[in-house]
N, C-alpha and C. Protein backbone atom coordinates (compact mmCIF):
# COMPACT_ATOMS: atom_id res chain seq x y z
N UNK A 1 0.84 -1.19 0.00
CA UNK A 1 0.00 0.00 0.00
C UNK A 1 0.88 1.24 0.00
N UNK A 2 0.62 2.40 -0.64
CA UNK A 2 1.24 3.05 -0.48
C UNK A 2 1.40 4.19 0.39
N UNK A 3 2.21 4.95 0.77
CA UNK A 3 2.53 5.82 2.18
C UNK A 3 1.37 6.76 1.58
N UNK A 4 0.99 6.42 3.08
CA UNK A 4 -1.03 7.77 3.39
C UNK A 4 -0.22 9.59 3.46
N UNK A 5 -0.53 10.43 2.81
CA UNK A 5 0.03 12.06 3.18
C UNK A 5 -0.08 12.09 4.79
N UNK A 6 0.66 13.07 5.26
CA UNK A 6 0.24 13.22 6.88
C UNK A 6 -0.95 14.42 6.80
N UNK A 7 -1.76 14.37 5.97
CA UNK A 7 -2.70 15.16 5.93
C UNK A 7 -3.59 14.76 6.43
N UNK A 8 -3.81 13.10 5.98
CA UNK A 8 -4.82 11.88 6.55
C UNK A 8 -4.29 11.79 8.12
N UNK A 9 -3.87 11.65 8.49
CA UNK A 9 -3.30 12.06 9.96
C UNK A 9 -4.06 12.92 10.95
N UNK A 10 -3.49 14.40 10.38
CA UNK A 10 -4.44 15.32 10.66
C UNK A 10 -5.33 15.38 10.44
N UNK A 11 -6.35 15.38 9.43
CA UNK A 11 -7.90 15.30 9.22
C UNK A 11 -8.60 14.28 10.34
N UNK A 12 -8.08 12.96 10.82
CA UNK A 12 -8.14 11.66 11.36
C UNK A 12 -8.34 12.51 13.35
N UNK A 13 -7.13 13.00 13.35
CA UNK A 13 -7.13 13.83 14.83
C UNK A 13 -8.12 14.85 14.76
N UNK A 14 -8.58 15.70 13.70
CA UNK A 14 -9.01 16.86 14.12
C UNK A 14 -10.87 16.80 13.62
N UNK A 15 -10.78 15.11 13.31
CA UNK A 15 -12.37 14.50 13.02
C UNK A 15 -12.88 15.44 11.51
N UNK A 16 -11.68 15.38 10.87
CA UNK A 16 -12.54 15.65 9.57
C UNK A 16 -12.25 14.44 8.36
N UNK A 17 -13.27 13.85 8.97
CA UNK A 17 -13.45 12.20 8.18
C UNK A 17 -13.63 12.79 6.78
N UNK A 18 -14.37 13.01 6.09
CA UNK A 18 -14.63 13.17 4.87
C UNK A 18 -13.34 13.75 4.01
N UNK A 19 -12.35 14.66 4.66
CA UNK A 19 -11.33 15.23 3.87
C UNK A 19 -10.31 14.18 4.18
N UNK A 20 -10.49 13.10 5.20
CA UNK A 20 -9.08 12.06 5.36
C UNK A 20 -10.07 11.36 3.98
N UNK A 21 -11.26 10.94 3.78
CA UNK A 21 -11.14 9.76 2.94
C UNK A 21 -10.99 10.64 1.46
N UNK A 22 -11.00 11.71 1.48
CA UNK A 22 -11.05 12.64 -0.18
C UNK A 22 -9.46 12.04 -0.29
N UNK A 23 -8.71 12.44 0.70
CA UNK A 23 -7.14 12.18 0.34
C UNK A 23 -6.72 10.88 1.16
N UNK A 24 -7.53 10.00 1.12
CA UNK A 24 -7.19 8.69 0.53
C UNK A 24 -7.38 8.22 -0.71
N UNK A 25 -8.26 8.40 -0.88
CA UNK A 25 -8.69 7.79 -2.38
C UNK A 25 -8.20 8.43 -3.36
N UNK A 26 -7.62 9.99 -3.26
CA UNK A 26 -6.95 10.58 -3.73
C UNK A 26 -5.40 9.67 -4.03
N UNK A 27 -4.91 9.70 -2.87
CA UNK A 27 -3.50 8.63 -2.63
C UNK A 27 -3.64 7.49 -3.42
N UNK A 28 -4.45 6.73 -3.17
CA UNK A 28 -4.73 5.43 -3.31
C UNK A 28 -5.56 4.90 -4.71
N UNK A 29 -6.60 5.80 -5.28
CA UNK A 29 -7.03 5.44 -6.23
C UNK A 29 -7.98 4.39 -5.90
N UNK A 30 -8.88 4.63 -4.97
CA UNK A 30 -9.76 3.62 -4.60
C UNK A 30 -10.76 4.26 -4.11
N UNK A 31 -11.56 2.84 -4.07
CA UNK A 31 -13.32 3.03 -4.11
C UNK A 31 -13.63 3.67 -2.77
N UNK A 32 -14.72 4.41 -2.75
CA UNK A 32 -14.91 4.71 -1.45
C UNK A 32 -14.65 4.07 -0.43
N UNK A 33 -15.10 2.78 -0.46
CA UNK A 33 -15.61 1.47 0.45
C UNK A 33 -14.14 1.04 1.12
N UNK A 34 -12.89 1.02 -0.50
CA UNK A 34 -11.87 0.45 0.21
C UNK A 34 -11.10 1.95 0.73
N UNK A 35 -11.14 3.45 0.87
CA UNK A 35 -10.67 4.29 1.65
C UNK A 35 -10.97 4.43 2.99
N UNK A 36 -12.91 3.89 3.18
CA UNK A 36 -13.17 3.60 4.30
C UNK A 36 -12.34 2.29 5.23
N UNK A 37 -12.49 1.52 4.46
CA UNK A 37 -11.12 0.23 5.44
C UNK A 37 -10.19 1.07 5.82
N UNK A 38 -9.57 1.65 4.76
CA UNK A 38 -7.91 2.13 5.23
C UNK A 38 -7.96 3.43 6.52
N UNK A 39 -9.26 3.99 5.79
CA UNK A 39 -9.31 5.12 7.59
C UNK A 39 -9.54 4.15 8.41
N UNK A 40 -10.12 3.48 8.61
CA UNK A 40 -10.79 2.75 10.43
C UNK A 40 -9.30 1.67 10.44
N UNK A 41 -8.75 1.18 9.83
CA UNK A 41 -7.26 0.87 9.90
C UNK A 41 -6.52 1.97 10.49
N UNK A 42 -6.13 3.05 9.34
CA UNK A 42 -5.16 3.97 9.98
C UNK A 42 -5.93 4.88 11.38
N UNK A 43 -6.96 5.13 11.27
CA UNK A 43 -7.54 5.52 12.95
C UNK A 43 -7.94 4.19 13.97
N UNK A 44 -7.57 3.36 14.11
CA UNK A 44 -6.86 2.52 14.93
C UNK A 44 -5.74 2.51 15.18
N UNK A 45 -4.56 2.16 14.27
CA UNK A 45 -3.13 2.94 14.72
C UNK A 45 -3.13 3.93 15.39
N UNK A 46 -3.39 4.83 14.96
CA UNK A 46 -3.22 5.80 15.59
C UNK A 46 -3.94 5.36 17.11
N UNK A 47 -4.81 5.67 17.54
CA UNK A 47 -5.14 5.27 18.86
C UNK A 47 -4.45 4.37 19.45
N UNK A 48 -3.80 3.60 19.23
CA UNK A 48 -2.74 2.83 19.77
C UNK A 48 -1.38 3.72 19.92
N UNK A 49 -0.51 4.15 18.99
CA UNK A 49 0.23 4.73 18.90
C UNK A 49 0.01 6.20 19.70
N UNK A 50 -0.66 6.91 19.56
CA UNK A 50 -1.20 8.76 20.50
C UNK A 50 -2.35 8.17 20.67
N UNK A 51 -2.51 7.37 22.00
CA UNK A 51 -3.62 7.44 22.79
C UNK A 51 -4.24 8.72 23.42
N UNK A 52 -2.84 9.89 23.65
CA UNK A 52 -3.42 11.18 24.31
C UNK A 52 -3.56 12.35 23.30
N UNK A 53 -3.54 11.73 22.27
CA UNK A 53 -4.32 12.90 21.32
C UNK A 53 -6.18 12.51 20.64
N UNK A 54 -6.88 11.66 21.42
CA UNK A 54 -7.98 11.24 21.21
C UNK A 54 -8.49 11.57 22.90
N UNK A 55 -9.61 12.58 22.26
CA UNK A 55 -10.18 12.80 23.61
C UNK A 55 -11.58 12.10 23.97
N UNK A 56 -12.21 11.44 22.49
CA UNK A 56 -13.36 11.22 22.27
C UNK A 56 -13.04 9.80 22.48
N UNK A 57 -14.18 8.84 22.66
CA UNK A 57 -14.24 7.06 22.35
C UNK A 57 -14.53 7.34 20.91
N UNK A 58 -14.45 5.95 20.85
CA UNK A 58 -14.60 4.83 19.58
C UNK A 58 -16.52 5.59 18.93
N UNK A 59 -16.98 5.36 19.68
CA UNK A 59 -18.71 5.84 19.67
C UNK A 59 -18.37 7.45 19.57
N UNK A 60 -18.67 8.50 20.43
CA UNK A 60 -17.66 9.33 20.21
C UNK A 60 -17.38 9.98 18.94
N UNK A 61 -16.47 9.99 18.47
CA UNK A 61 -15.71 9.70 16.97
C UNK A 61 -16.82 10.33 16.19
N UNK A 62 -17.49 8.99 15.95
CA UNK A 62 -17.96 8.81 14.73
C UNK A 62 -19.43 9.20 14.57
N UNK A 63 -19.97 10.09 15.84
CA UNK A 63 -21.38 10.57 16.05
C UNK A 63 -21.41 11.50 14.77
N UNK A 64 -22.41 11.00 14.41
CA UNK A 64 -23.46 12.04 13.25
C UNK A 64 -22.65 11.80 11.37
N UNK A 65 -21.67 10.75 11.39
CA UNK A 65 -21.22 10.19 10.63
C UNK A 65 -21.76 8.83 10.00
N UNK A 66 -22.27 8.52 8.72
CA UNK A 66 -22.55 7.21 8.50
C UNK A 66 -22.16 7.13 7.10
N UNK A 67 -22.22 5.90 6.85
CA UNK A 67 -21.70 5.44 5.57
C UNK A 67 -22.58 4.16 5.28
């Protein structure tokens, strides 16, 4: 796979889902469906890796978001 921008990073911390998956699929050249895998992948890392830059849960997160 190839290296995500650290833009997806930031968008991911600062909960702007829709501009991490624009520049995934951007990166990646993929379907919505498979940019969505790669965010809830790469926003898992991350929560593992900077647990203290997530102030929200898992539920949290992803309020008022659906796919």
């Amino acid at each position: 796979m190839n290296q995500l921008p650290e833009s997806v990073d930031r968008d991911i911390l600062e909960h702007r889902v829709i501009l991490a998956l624009k520049a995934i699929r951007g990166t990646l050249d993929c379907t919505l469906h498979q940019a969505l895998e790669v965010f809830v992948q790469r926003h898992e890392e991350l929560r593992r890796e900077r647990p203290e830059d997530f102030a929200l849960s898992r539920e949290e997160y992803g309020q008022g978001f659906y796919s």
